[in-house]
C-alpha atoms as a PDB file:
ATOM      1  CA  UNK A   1     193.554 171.153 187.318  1.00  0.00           C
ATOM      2  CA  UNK A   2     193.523 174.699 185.669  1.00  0.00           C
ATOM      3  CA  UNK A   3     195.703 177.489 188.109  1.00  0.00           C
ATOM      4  CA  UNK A   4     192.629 179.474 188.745  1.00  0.00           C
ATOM      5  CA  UNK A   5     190.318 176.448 190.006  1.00  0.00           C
ATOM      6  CA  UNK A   6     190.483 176.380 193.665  1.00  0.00           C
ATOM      7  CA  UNK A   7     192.263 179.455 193.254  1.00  0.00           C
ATOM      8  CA  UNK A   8     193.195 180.407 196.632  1.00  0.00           C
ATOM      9  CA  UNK A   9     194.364 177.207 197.278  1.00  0.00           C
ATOM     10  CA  UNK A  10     196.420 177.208 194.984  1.00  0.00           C
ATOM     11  CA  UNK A  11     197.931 180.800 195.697  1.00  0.00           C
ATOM     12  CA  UNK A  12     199.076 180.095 199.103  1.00  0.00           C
ATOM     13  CA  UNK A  13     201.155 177.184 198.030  1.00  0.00           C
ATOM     14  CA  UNK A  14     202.781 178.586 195.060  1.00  0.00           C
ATOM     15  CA  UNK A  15     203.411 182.434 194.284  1.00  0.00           C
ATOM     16  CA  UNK A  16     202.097 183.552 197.720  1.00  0.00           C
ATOM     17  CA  UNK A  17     203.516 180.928 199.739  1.00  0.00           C
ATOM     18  CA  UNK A  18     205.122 183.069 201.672  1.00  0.00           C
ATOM     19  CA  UNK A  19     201.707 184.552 203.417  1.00  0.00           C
ATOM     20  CA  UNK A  20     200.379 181.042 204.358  1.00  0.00           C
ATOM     21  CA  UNK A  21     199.095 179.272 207.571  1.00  0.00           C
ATOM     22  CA  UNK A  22     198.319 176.126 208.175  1.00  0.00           C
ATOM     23  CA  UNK A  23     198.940 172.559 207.209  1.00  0.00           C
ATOM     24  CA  UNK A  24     198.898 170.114 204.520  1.00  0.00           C
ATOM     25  CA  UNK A  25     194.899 169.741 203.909  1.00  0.00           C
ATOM     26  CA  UNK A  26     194.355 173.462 204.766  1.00  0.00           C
ATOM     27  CA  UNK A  27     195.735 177.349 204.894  1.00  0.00           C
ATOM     28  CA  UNK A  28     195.038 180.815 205.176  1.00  0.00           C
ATOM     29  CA  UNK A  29     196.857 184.247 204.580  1.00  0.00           C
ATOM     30  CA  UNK A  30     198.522 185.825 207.084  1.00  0.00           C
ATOM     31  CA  UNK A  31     195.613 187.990 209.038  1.00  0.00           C
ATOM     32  CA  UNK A  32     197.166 191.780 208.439  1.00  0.00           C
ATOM     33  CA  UNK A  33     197.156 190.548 204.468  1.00  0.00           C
ATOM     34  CA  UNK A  34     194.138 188.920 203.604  1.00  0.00           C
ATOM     35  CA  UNK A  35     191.327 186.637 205.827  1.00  0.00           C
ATOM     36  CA  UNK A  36     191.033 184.630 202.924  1.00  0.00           C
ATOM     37  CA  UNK A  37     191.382 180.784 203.459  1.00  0.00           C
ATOM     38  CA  UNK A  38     191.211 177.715 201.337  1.00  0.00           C
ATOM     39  CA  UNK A  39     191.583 173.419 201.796  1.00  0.00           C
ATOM     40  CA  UNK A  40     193.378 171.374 199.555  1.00  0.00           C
ATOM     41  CA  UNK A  41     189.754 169.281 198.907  1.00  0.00           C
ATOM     42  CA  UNK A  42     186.434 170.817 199.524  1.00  0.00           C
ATOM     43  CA  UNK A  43     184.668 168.331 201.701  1.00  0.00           C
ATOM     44  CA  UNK A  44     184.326 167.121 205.603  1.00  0.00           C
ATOM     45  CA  UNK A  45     187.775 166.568 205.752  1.00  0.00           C
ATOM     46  CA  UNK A  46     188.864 170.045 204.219  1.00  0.00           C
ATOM     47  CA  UNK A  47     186.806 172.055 206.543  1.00  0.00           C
ATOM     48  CA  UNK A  48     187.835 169.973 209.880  1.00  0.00           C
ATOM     49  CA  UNK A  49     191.301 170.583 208.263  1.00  0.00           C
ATOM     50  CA  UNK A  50     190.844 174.097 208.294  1.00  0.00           C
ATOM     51  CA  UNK A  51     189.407 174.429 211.812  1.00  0.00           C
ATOM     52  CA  UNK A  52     191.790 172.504 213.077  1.00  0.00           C
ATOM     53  CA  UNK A  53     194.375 175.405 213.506  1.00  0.00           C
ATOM     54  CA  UNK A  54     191.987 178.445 214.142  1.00  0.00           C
ATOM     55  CA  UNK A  55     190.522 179.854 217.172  1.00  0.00           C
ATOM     56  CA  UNK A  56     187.351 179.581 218.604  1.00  0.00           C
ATOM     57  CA  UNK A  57     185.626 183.155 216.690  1.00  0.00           C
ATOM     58  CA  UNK A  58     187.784 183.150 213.802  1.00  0.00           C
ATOM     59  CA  UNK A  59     186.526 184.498 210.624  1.00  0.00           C
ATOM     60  CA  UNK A  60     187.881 183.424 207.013  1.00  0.00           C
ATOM     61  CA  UNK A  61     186.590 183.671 203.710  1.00  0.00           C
ATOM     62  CA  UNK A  62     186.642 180.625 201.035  1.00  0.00           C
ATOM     63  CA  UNK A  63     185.719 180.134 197.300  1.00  0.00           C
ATOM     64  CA  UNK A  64     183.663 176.778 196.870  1.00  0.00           C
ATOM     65  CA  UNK A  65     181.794 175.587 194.404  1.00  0.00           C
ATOM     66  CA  UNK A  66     178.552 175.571 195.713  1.00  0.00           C
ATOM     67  CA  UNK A  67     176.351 177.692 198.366  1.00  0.00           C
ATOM     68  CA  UNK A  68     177.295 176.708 201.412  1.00  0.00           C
ATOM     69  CA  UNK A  69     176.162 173.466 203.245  1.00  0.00           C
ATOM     70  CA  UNK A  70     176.365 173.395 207.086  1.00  0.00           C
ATOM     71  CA  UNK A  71     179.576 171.640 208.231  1.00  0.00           C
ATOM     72  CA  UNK A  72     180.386 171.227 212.041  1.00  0.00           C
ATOM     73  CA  UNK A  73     182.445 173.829 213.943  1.00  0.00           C
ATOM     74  CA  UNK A  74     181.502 176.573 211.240  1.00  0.00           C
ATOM     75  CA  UNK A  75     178.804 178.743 211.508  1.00  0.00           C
ATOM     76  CA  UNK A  76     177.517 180.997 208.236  1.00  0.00           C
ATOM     77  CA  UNK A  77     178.481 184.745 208.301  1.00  0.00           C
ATOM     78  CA  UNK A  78     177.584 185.947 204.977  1.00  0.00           C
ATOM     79  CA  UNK A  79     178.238 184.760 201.251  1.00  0.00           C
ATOM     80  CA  UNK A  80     176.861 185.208 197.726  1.00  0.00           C
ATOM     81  CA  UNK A  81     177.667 184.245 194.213  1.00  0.00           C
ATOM     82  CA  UNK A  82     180.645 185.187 192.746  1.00  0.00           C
ATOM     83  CA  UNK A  83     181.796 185.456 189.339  1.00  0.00           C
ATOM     84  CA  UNK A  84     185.356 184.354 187.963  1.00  0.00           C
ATOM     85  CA  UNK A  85     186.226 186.404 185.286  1.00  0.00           C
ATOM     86  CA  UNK A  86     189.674 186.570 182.672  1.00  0.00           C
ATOM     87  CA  UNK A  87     190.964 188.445 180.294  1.00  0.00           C
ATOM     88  CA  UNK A  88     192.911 186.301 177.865  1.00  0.00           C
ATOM     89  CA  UNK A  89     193.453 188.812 175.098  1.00  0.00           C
ATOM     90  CA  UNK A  90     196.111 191.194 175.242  1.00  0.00           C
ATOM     91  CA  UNK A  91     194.000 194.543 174.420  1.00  0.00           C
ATOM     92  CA  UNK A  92     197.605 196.551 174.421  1.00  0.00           C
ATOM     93  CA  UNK A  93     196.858 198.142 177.372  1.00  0.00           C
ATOM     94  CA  UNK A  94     197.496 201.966 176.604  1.00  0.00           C
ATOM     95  CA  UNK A  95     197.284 205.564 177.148  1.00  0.00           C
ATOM     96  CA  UNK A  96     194.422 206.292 179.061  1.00  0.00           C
ATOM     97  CA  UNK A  97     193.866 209.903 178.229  1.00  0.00           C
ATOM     98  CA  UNK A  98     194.295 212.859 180.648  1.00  0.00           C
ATOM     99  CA  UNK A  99     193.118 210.292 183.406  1.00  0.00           C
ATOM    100  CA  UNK A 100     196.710 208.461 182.960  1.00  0.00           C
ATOM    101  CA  UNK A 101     198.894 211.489 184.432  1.00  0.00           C
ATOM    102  CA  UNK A 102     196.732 211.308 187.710  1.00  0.00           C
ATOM    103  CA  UNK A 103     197.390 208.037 188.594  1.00  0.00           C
ATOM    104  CA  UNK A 104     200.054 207.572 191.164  1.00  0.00           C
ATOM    105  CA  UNK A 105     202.198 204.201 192.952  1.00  0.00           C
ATOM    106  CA  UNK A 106     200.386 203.253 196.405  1.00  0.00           C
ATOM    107  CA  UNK A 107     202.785 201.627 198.785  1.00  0.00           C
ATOM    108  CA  UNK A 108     203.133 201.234 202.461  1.00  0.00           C
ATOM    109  CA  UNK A 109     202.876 204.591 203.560  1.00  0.00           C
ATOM    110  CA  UNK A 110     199.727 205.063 201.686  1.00  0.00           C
ATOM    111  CA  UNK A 111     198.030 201.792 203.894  1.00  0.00           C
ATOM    112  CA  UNK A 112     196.118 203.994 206.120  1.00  0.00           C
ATOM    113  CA  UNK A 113     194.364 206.113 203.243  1.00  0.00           C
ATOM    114  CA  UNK A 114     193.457 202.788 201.863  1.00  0.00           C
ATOM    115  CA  UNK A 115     192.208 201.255 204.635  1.00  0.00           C
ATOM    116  CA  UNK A 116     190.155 203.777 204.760  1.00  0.00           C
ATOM    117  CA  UNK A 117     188.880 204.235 201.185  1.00  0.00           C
ATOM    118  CA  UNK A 118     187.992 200.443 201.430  1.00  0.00           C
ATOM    119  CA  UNK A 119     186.383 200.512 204.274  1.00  0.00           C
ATOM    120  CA  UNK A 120     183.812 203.026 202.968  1.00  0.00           C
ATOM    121  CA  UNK A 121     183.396 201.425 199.717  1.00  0.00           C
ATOM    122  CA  UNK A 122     183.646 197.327 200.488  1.00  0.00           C
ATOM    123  CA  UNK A 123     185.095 196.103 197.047  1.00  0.00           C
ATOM    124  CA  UNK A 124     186.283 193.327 199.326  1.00  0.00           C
ATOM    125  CA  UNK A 125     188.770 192.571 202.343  1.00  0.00           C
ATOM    126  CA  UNK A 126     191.529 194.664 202.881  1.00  0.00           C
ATOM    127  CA  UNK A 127     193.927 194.780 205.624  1.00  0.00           C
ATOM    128  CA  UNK A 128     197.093 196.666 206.766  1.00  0.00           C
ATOM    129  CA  UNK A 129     199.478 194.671 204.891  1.00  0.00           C
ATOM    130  CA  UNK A 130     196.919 193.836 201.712  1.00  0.00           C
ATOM    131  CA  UNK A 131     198.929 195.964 199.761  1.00  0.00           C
ATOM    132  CA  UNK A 132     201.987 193.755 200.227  1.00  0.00           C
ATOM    133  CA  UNK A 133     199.990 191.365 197.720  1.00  0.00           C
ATOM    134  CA  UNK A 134     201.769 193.285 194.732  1.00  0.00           C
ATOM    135  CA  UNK A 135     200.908 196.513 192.594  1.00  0.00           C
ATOM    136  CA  UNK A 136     198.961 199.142 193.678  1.00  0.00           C
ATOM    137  CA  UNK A 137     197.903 202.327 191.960  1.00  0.00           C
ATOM    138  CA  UNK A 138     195.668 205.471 192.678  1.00  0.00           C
ATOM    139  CA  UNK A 139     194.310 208.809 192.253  1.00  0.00           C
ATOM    140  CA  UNK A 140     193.989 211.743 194.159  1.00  0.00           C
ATOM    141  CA  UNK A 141     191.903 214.620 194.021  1.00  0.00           C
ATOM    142  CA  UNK A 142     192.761 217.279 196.563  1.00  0.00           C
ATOM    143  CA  UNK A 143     195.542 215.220 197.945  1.00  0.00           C
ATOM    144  CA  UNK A 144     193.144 212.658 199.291  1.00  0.00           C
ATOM    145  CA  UNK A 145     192.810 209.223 197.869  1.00  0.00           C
ATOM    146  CA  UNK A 146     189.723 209.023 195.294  1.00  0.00           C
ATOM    147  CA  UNK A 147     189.957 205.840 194.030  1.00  0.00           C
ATOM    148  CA  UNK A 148     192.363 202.924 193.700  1.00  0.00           C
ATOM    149  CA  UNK A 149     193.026 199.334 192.048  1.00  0.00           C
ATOM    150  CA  UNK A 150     196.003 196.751 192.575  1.00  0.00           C
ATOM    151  CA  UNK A 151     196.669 192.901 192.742  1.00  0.00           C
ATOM    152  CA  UNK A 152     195.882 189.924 195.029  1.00  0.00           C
ATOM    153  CA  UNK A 153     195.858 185.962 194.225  1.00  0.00           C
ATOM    154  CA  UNK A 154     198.731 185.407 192.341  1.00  0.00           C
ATOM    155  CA  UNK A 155     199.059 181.716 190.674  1.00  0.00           C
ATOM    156  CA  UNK A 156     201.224 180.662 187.668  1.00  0.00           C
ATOM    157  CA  UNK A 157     200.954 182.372 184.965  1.00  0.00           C
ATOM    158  CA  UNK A 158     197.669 184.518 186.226  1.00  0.00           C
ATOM    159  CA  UNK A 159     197.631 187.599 188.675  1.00  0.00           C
ATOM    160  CA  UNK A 160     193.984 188.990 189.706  1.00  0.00           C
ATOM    161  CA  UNK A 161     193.099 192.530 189.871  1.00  0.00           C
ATOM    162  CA  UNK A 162     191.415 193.258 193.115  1.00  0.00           C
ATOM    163  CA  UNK A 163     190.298 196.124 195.599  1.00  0.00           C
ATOM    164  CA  UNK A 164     188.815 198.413 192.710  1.00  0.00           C
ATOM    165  CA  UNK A 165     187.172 201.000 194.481  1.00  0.00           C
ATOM    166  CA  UNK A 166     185.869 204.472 193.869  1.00  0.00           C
ATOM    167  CA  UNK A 167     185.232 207.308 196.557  1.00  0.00           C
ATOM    168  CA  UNK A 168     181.106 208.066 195.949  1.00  0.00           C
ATOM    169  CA  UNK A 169     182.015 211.585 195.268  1.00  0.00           C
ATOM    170  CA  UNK A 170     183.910 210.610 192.439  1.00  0.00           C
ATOM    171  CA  UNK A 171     182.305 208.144 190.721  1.00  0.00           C
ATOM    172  CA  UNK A 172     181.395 208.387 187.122  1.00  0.00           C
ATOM    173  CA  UNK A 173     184.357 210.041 185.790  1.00  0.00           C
ATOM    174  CA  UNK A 174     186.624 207.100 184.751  1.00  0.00           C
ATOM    175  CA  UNK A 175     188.888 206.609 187.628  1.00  0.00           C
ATOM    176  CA  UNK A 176     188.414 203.256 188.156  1.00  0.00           C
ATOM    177  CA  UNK A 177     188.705 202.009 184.309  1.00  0.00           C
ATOM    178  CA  UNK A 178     191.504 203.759 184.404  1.00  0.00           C
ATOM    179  CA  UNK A 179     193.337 202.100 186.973  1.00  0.00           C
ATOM    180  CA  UNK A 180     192.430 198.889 185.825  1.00  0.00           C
ATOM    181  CA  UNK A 181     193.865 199.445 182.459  1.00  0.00           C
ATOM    182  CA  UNK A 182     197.272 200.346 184.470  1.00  0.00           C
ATOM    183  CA  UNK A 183     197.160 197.210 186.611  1.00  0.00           C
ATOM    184  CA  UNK A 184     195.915 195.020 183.496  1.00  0.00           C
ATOM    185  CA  UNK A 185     198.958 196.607 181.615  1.00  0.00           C
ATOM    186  CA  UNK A 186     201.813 195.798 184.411  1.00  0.00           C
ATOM    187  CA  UNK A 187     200.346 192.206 184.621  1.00  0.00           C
ATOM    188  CA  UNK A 188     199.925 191.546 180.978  1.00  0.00           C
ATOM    189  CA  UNK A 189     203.775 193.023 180.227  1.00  0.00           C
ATOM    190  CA  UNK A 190     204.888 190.060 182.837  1.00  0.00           C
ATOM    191  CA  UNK A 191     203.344 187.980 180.006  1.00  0.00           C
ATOM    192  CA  UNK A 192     200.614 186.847 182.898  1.00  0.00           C
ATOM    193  CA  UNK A 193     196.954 186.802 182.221  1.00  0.00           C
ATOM    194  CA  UNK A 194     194.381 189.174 184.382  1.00  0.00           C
ATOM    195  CA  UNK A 195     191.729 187.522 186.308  1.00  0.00           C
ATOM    196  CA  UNK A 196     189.539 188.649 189.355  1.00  0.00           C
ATOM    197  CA  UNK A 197     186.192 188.166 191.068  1.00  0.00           C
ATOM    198  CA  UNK A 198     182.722 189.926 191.332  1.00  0.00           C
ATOM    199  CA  UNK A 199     179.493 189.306 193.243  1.00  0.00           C
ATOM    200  CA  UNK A 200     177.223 187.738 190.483  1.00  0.00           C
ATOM    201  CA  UNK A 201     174.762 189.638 191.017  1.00  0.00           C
ATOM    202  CA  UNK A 202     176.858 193.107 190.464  1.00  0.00           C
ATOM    203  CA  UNK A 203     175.953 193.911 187.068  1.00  0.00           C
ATOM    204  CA  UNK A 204     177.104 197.170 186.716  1.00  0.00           C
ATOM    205  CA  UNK A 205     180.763 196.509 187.540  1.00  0.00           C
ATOM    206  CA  UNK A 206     180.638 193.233 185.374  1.00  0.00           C
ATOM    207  CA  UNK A 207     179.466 194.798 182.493  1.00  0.00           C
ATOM    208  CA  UNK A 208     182.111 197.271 182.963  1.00  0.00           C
ATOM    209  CA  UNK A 209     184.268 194.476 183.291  1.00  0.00           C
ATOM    210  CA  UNK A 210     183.272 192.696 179.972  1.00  0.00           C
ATOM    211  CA  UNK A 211     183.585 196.158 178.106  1.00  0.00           C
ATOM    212  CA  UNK A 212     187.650 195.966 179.411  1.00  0.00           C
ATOM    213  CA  UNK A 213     188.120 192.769 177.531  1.00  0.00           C
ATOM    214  CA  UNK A 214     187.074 190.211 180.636  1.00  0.00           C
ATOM    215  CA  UNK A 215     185.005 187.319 179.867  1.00  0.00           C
ATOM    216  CA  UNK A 216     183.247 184.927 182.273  1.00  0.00           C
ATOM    217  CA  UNK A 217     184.740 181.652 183.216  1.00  0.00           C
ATOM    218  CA  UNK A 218     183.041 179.850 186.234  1.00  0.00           C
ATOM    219  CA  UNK A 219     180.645 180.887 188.626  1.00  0.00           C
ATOM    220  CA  UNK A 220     181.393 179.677 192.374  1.00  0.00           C
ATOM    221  CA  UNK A 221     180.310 181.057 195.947  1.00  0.00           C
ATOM    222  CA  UNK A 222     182.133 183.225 198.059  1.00  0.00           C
ATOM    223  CA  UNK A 223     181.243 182.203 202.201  1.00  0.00           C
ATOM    224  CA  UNK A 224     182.094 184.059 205.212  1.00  0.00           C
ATOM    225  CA  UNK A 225     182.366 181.236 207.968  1.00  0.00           C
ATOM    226  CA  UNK A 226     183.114 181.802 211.898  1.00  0.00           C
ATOM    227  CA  UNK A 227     184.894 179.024 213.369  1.00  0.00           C
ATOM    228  CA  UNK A 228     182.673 177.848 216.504  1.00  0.00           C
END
């Protein structure tokens, strides 16, 4: 099996161990970090697996491979195609103009700002201890957060680039290419390969994507299931 099939999966019980729940067939992250969840085998099994040690109203989010099918104890929240994407080239990752003295190291004291910022723009779930998943970078304008970028799944020899996210009043100038190029850079100079996810039907940001150097692998399904 290749690292970055059944991705999450295979996060929680390798570099990111550390932030699992759960049991053998089945785990999640740590709530505060990430409501992401996974089973060791997509089927019956994996899902009863999975329910098995949440509570009634729980919410978790899974990759699979196709669009959902109605399993008992779950009920369907939301979902939609999403795109696997990976950068195996190593585009030396450089200067990035002007743009490259703005950008600034987010860490824990920064999680309410960020919280925030994601919460208006909904590149994906973030919680207050997300940013404990690795790297995180921003920019500022004002001395208010304008956009930011950082890291999430984590498997051997791949680390994704997640939560990139632009304030609306400061979109189109660059900010968030930017920070990608700086996240891309600290992951490719650990000799690790960039990777991440998109809706599939987000062209914009995956043609911006492709223009960085990403290329599509696999396209999978994103579900947001409440346990019953």
């Amino acid at each position: 099996m290749h690292p970055l099939d059944n991705v999450i999966w295979n996060a929680l019980t390798t570099r990111e161990a550390h932030f699992a729940l759960g049991s053998n067939g089945a785990r999640k992250f740590i709530p505060e970090v990430s409501p992401l969840a996974a089973f060791e085998h997509e089927s019956p099994q994996g899902y009863a697996a999975l329910a098995s040690f949440l509570g009634k109203g729980s919410t978790v989010g899974v990759f699979i491979d196709q669009a959902y099918d109605a399993q008992p104890d779950w009920s369907f929240v939301a979902g939609a195609p999403l795109l696997q994407m990976v950068c195996e080239q190593d585009n030396g990752m450089g200067s990035t103009s002007a743009i490259e003295a703005e950008i600034v190291e987010l860490g824990t004291a920064d999680s309410p700002e960020m919280l925030e910022l994601t919460a208006l723009t909904k590149p994906g779930p973030f919680g207050t201890r997300t940013h404990e998943f690795g790297n995180y970078y921003g920019i500022r304008v004002g001395g208010k957060l304008a956009a930011m970028a950082g890291e999430r799944l984590k498997v051997p020899g791949y680390t994704e680039v997640s939560a990139v996210c632009t304030h609306p009043d400061h979109t189109g100038k660059g900010y968030a290419a930017a920070l990608m190029k700086k996240v891309m850079k600290g992951i490719q100079e650990r000799g690790e390969i960039p990777f991440l996810h998109v809706r599939g039907d987000n062209a914009r940001a995956i043609d911006i994507y492709r223009r960085l150097g990403f290329e599509d692998r696999v396209l999978r399904h994103f579900a947001v299931l409440r346990k019953e």
